[in-house]
PDB file of N, CA and C in Angstrom:
ATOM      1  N   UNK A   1      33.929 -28.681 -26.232  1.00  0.00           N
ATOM      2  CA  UNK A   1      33.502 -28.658 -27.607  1.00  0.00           C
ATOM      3  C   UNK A   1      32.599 -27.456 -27.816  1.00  0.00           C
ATOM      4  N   UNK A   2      32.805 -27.054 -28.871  1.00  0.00           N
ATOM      5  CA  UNK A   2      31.790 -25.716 -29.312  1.00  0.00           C
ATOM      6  C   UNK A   2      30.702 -25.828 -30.094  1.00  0.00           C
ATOM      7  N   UNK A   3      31.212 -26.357 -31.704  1.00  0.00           N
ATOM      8  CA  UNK A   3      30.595 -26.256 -32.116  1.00  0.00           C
ATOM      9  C   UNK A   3      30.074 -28.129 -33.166  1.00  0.00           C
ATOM     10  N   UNK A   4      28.492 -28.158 -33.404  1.00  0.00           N
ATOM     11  CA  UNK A   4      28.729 -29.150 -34.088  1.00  0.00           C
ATOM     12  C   UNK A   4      27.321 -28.811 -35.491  1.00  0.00           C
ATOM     13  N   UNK A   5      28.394 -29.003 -37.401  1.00  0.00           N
ATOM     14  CA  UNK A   5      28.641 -28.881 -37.769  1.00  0.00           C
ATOM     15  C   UNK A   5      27.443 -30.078 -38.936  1.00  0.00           C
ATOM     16  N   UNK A   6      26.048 -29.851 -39.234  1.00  0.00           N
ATOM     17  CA  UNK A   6      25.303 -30.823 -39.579  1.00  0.00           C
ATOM     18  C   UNK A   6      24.839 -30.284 -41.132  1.00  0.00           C
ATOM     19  N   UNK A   7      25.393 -30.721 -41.915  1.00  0.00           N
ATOM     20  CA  UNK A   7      24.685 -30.266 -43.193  1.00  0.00           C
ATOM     21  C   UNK A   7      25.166 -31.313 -44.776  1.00  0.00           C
ATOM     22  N   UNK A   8      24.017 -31.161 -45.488  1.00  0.00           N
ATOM     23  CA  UNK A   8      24.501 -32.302 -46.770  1.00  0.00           C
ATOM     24  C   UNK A   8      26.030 -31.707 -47.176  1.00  0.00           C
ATOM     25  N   UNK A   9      26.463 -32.881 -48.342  1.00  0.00           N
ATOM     26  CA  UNK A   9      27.525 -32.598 -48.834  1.00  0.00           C
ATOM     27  C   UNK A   9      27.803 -31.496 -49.951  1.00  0.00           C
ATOM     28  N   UNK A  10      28.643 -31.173 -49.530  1.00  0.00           N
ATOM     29  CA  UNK A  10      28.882 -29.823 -50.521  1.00  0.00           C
ATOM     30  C   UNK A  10      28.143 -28.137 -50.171  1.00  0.00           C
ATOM     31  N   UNK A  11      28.000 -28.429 -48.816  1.00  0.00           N
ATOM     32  CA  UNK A  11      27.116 -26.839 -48.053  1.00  0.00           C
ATOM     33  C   UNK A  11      28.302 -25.976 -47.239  1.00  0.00           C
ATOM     34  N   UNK A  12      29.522 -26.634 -47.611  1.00  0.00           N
ATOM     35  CA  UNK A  12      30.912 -26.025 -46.513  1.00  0.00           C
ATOM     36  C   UNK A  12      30.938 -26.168 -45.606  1.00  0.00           C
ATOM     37  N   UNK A  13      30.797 -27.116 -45.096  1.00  0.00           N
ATOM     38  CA  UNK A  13      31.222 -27.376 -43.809  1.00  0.00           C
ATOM     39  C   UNK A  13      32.789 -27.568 -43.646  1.00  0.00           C
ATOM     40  N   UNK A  14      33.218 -28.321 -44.312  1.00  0.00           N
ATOM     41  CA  UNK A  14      35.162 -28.616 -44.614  1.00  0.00           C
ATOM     42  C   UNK A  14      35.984 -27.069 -44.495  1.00  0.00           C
ATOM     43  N   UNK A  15      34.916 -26.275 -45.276  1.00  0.00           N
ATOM     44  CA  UNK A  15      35.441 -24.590 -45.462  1.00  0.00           C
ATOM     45  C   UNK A  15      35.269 -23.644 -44.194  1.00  0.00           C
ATOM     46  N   UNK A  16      33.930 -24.461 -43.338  1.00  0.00           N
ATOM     47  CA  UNK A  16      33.807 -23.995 -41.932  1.00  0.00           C
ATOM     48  C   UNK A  16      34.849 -24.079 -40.907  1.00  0.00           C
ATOM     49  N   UNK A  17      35.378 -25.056 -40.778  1.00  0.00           N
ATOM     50  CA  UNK A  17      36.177 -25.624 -40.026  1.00  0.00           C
ATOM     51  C   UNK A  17      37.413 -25.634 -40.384  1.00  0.00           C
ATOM     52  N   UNK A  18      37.764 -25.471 -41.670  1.00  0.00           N
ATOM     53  CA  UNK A  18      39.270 -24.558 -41.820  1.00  0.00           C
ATOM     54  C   UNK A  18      39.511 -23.049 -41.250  1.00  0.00           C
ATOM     55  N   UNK A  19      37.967 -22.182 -41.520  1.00  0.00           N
ATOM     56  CA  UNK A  19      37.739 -20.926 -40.906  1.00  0.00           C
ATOM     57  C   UNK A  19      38.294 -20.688 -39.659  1.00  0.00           C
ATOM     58  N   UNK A  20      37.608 -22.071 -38.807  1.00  0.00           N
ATOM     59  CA  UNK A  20      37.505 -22.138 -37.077  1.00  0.00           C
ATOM     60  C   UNK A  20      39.114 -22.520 -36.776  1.00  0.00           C
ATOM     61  N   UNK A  21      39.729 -23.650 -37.775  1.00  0.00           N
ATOM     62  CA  UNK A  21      41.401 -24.273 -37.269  1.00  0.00           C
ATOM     63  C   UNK A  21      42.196 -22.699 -37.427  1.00  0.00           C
ATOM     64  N   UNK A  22      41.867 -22.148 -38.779  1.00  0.00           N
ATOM     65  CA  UNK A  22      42.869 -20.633 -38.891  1.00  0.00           C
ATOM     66  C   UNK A  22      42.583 -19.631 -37.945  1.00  0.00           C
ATOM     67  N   UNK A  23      41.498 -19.833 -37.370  1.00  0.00           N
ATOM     68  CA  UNK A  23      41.054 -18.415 -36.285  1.00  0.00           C
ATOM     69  C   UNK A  23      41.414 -19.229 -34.787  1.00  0.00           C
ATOM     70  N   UNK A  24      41.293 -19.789 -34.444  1.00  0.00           N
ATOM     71  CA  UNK A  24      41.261 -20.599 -32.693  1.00  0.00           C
ATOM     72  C   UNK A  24      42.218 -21.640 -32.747  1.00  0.00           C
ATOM     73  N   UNK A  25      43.108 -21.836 -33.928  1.00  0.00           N
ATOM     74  CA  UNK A  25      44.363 -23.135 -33.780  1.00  0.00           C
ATOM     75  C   UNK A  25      43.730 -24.335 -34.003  1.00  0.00           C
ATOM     76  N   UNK A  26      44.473 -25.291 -33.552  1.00  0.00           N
ATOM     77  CA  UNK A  26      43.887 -26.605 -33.300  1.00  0.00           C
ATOM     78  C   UNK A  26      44.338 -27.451 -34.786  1.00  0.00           C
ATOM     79  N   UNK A  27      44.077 -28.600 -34.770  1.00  0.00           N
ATOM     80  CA  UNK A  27      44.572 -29.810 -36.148  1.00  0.00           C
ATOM     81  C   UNK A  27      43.206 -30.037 -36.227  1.00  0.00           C
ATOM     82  N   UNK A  28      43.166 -29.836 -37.986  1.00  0.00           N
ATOM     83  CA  UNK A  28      41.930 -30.719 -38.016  1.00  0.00           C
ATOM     84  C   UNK A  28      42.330 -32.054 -37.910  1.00  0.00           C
ATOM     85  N   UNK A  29      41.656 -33.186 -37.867  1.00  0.00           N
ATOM     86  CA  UNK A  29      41.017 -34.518 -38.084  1.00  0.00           C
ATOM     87  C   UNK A  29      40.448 -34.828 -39.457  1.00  0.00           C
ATOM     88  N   UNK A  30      41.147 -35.517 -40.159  1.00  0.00           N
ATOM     89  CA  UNK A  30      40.489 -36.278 -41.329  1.00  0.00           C
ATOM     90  C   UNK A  30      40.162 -37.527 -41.288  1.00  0.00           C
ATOM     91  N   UNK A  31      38.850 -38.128 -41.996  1.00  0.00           N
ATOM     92  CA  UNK A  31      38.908 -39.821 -42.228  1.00  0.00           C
ATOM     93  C   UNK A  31      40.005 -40.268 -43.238  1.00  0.00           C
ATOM     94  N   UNK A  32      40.862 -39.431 -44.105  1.00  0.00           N
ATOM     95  CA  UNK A  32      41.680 -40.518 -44.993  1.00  0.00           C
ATOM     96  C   UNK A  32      42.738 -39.338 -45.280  1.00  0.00           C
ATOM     97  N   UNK A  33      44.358 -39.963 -45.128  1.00  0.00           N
ATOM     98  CA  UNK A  33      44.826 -39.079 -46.281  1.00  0.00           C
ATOM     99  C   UNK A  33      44.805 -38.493 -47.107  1.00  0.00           C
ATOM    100  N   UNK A  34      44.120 -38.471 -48.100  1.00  0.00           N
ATOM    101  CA  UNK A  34      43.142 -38.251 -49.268  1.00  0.00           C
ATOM    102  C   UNK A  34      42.447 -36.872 -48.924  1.00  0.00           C
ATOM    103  N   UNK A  35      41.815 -37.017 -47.984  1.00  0.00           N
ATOM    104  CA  UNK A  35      41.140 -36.219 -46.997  1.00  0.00           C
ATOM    105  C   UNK A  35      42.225 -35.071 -46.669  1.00  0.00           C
ATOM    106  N   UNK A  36      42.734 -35.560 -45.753  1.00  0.00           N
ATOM    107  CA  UNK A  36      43.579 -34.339 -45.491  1.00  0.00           C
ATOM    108  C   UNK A  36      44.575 -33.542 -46.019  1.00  0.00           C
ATOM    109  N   UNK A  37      45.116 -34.142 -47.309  1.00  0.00           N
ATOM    110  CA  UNK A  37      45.843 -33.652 -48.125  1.00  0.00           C
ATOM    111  C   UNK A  37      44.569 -32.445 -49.189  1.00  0.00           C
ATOM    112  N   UNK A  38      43.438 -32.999 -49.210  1.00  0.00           N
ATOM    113  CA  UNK A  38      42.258 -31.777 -50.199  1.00  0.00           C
ATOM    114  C   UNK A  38      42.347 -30.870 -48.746  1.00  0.00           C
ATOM    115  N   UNK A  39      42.105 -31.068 -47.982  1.00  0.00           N
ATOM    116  CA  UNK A  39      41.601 -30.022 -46.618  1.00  0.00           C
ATOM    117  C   UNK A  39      42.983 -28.627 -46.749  1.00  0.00           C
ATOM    118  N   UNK A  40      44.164 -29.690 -47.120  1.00  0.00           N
ATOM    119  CA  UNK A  40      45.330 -28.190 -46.381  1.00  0.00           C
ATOM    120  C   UNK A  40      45.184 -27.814 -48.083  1.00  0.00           C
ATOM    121  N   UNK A  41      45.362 -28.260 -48.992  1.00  0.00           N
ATOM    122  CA  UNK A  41      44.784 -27.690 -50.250  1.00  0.00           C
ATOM    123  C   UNK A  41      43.809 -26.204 -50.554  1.00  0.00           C
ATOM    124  N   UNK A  42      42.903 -26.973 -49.777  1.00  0.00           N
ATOM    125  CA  UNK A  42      41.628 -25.858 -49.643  1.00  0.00           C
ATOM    126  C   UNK A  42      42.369 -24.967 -49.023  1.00  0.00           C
ATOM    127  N   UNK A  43      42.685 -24.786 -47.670  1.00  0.00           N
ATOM    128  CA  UNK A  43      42.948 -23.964 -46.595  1.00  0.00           C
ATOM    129  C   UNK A  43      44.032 -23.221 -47.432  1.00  0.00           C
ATOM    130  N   UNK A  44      44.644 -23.946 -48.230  1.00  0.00           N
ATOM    131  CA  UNK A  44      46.314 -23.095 -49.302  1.00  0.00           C
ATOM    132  C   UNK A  44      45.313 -21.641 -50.176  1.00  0.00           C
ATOM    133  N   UNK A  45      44.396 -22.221 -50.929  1.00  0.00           N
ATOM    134  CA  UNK A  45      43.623 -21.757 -52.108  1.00  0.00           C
ATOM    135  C   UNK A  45      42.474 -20.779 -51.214  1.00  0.00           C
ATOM    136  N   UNK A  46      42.172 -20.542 -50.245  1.00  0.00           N
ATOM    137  CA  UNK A  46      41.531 -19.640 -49.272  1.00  0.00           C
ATOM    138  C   UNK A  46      42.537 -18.770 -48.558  1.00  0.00           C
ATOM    139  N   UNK A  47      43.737 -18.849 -48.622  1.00  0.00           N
ATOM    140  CA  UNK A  47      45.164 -18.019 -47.806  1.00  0.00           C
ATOM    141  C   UNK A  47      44.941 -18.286 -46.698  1.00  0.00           C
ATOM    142  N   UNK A  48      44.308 -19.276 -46.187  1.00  0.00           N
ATOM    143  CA  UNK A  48      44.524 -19.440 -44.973  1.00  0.00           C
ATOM    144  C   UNK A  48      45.560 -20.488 -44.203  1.00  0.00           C
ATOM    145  N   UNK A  49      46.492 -20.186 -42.858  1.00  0.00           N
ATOM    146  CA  UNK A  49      46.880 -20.797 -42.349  1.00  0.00           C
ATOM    147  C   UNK A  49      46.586 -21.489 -41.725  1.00  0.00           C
ATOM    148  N   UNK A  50      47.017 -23.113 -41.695  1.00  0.00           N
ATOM    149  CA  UNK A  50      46.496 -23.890 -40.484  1.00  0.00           C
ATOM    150  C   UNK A  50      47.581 -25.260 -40.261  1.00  0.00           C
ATOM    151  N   UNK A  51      47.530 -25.745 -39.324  1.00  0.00           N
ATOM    152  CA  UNK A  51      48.594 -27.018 -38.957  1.00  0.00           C
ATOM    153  C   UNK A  51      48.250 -27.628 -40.065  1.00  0.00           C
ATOM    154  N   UNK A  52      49.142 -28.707 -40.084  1.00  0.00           N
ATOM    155  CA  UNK A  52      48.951 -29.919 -41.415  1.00  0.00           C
ATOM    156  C   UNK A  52      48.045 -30.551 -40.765  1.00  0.00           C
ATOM    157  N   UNK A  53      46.689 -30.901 -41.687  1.00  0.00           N
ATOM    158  CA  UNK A  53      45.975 -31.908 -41.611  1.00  0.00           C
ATOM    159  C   UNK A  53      46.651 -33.501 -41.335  1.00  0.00           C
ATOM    160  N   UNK A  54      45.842 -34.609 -40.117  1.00  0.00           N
ATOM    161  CA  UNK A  54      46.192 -35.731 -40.245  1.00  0.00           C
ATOM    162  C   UNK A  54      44.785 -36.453 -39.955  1.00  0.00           C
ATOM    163  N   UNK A  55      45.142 -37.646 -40.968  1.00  0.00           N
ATOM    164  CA  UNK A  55      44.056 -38.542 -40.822  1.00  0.00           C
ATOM    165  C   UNK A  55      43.066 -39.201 -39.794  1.00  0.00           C
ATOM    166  N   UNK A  56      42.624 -40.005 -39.463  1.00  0.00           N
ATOM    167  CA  UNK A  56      42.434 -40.463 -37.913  1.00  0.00           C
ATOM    168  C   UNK A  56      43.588 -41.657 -37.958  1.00  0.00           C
ATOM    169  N   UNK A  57      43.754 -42.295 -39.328  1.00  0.00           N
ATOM    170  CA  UNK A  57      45.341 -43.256 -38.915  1.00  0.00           C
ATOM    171  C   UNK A  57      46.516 -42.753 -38.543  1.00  0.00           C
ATOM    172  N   UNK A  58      46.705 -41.458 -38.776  1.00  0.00           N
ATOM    173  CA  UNK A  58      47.722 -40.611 -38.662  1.00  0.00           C
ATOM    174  C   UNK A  58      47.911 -40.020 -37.012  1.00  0.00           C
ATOM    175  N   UNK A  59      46.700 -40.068 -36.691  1.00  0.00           N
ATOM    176  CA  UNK A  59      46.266 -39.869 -35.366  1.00  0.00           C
ATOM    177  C   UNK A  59      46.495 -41.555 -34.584  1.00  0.00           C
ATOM    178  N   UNK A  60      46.343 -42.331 -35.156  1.00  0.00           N
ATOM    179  CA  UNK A  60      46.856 -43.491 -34.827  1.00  0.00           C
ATOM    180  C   UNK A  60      48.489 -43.974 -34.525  1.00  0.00           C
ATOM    181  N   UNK A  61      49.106 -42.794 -35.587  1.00  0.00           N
ATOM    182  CA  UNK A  61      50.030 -43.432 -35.704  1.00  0.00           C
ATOM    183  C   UNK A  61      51.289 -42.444 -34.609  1.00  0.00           C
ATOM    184  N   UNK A  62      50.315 -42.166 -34.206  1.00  0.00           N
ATOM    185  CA  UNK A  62      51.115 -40.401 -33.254  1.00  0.00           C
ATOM    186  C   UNK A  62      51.877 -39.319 -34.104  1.00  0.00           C
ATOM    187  N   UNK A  63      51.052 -39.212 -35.135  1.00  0.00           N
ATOM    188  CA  UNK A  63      51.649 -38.129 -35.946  1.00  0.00           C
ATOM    189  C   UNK A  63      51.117 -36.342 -35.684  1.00  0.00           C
ATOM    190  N   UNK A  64      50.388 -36.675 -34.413  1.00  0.00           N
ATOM    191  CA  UNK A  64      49.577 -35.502 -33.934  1.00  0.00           C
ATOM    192  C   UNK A  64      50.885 -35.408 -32.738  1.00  0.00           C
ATOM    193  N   UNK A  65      51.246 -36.243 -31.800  1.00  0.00           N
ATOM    194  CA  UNK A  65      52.378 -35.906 -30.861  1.00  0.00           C
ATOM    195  C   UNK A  65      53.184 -35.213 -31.391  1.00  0.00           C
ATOM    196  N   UNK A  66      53.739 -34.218 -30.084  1.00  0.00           N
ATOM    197  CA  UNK A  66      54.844 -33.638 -30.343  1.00  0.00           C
ATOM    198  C   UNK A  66      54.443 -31.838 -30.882  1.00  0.00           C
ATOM    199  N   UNK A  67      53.003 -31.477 -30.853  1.00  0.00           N
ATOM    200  CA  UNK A  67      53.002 -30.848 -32.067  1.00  0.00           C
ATOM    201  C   UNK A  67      52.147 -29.531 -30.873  1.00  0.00           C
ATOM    202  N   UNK A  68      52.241 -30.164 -29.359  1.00  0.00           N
ATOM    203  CA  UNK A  68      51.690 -28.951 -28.482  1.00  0.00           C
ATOM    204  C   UNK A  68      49.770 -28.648 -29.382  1.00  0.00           C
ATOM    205  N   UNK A  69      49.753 -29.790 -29.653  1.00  0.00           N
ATOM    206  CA  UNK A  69      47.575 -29.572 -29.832  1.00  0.00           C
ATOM    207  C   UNK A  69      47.085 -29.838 -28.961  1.00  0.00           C
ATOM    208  N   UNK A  70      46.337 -28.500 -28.971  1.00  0.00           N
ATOM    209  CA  UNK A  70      45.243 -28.658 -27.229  1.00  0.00           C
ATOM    210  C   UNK A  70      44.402 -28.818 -27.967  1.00  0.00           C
ATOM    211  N   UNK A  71      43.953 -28.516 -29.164  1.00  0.00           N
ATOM    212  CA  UNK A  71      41.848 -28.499 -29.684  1.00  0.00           C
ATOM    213  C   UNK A  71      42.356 -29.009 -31.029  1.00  0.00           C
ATOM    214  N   UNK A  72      41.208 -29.688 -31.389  1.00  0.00           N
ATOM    215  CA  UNK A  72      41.206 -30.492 -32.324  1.00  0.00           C
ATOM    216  C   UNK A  72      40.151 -30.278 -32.976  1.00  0.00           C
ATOM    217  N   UNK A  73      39.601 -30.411 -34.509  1.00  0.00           N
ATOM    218  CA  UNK A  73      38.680 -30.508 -35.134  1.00  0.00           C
ATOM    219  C   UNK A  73      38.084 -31.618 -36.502  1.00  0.00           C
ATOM    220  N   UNK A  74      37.155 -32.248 -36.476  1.00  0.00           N
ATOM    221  CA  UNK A  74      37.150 -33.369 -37.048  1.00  0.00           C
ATOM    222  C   UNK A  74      36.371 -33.346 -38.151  1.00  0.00           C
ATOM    223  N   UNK A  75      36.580 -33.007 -39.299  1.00  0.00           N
ATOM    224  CA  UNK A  75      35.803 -32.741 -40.607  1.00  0.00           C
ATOM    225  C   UNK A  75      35.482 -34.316 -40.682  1.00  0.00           C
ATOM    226  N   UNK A  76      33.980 -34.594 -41.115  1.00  0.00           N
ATOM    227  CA  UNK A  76      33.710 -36.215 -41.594  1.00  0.00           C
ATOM    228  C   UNK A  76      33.236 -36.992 -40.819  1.00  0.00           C
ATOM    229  N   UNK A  77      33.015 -36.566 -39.094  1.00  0.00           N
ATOM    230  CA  UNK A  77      33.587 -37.190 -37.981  1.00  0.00           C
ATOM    231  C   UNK A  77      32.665 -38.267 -38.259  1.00  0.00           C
ATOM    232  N   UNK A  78      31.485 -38.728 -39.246  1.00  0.00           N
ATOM    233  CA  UNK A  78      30.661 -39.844 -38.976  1.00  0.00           C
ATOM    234  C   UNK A  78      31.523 -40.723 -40.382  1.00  0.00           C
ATOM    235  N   UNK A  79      31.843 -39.899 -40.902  1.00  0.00           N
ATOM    236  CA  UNK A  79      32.864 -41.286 -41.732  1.00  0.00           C
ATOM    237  C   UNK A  79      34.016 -41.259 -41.253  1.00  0.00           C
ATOM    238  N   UNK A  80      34.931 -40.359 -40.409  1.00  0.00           N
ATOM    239  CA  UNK A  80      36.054 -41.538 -39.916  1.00  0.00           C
ATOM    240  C   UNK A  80      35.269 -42.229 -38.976  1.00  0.00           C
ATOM    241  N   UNK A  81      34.905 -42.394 -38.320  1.00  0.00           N
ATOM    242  CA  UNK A  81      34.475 -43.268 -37.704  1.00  0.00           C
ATOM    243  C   UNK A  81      33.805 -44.689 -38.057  1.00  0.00           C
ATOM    244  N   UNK A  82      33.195 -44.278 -39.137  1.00  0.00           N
ATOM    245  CA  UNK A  82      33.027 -45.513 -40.070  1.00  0.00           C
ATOM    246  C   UNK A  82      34.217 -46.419 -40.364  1.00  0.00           C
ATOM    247  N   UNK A  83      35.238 -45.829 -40.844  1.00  0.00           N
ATOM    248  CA  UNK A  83      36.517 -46.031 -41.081  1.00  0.00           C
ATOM    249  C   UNK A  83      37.049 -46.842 -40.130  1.00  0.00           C
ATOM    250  N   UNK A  84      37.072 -46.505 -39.002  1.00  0.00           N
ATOM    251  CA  UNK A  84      37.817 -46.734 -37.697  1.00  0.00           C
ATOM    252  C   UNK A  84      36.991 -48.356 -37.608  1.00  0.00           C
ATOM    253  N   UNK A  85      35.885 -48.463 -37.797  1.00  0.00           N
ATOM    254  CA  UNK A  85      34.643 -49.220 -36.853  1.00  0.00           C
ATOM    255  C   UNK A  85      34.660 -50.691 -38.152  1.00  0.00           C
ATOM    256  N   UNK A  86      33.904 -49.796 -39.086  1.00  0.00           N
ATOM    257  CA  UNK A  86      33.998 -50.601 -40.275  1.00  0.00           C
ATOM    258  C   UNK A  86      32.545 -50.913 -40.463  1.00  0.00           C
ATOM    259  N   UNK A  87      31.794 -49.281 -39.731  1.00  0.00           N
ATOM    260  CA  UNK A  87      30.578 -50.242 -39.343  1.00  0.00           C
ATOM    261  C   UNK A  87      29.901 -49.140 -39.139  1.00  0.00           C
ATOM    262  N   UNK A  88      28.572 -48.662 -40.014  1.00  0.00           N
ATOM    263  CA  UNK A  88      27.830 -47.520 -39.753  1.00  0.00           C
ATOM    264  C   UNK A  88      28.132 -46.981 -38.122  1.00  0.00           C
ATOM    265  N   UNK A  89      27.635 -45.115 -38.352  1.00  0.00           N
ATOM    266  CA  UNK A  89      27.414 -44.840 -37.561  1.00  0.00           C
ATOM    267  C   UNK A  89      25.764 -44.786 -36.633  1.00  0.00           C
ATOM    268  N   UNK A  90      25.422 -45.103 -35.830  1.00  0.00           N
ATOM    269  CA  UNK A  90      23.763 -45.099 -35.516  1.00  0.00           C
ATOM    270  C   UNK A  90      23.730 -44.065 -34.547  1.00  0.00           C
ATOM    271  N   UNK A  91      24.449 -43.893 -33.674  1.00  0.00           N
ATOM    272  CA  UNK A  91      24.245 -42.651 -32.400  1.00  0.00           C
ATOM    273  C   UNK A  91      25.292 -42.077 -32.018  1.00  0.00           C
ATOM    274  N   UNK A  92      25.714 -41.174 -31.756  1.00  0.00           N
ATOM    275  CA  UNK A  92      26.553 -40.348 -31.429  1.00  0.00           C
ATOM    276  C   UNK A  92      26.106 -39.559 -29.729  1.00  0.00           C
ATOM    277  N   UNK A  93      26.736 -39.434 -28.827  1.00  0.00           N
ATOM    278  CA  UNK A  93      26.514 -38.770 -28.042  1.00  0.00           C
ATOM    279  C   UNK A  93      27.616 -37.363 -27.405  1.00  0.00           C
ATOM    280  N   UNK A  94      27.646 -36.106 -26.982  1.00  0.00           N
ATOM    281  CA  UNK A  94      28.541 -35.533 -27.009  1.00  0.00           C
ATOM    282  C   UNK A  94      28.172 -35.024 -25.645  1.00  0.00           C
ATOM    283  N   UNK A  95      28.911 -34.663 -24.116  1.00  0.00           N
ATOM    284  CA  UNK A  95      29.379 -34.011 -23.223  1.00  0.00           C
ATOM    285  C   UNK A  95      29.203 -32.748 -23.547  1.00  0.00           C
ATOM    286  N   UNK A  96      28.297 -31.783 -23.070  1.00  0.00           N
ATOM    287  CA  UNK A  96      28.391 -30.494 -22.786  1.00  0.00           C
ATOM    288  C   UNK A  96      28.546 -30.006 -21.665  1.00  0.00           C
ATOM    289  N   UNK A  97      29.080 -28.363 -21.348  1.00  0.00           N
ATOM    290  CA  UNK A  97      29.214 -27.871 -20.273  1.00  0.00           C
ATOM    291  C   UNK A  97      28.043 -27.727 -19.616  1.00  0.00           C
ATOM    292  N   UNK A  98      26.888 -27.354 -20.439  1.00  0.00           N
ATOM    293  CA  UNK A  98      25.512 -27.423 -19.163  1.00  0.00           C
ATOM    294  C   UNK A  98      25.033 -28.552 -18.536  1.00  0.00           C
ATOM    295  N   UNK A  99      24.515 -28.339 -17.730  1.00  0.00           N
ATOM    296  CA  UNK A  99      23.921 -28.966 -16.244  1.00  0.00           C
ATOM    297  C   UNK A  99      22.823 -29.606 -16.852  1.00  0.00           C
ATOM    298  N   UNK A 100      22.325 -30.984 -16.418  1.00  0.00           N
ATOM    299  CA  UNK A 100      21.005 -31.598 -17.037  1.00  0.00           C
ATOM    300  C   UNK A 100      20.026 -30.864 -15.789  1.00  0.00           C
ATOM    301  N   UNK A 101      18.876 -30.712 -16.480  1.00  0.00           N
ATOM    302  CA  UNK A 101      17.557 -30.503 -15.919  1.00  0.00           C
ATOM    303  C   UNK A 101      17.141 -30.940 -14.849  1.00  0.00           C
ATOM    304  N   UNK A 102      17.472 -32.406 -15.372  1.00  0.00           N
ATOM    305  CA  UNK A 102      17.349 -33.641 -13.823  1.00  0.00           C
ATOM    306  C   UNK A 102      17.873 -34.700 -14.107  1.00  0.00           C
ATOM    307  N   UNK A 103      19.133 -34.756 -12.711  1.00  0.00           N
ATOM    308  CA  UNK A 103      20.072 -35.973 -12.935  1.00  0.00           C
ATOM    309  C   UNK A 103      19.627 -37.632 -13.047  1.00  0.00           C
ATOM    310  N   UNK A 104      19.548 -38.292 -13.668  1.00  0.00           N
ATOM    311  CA  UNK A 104      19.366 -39.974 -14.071  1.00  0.00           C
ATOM    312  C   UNK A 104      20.113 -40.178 -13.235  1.00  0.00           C
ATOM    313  N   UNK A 105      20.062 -41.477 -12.492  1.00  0.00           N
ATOM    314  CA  UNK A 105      20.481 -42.536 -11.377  1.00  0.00           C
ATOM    315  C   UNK A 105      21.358 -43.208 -12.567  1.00  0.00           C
TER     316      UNK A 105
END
């Protein structure tokens, strides 16, 4: 993972991450159809190219197979997940490549 993506609504972040899918590949991730149908919209109305957006049900439904995606990107990622859960998000934790300071038992 590279990059992560924290700001109120309406600061571009959605416009960030179409930037990053048209420059480095990858599918975005949407929480809703809805969602991903405005995302390839945007990406149309900016000239930019990018895979078809799919939902996280869509991602459910293996509509991402088949399609050779190594990187992925997830516009919303604390509301699909809401979505998914049905149930606030409270913590998030993410895997980086650096080394901890000092390893926990």
């Amino acid at each position: 993972m590279k990059n992560i993506i924290a700001r109120p609504r309406g600061w571009g972040k959605t416009k960030e991450i179409i930037e990053a899918a048209a420059k480095d590949g990858g599918l975005i991730i949407t929480p809703s159809e809805k969602d991903a149908a405005d995302v390839q919209r945007m990406a149309d109305k900016m000239g930019l190219r990018i895979l078809k957006p799919v939902s996280v049900f869509g991602v459910m439904k293996g509509e991402h197979l088949g399609r050779g995606i190594e990187k992925v990107h997830f516009d919303d990622l604390d509301y699909a997940l809401r979505i998914l859960t049905g149930a606030e998000v409270g913590t998030v934790t993410f895997t980086t490549n650096a080394e901890p300071i000092e390893k926990k038992p």
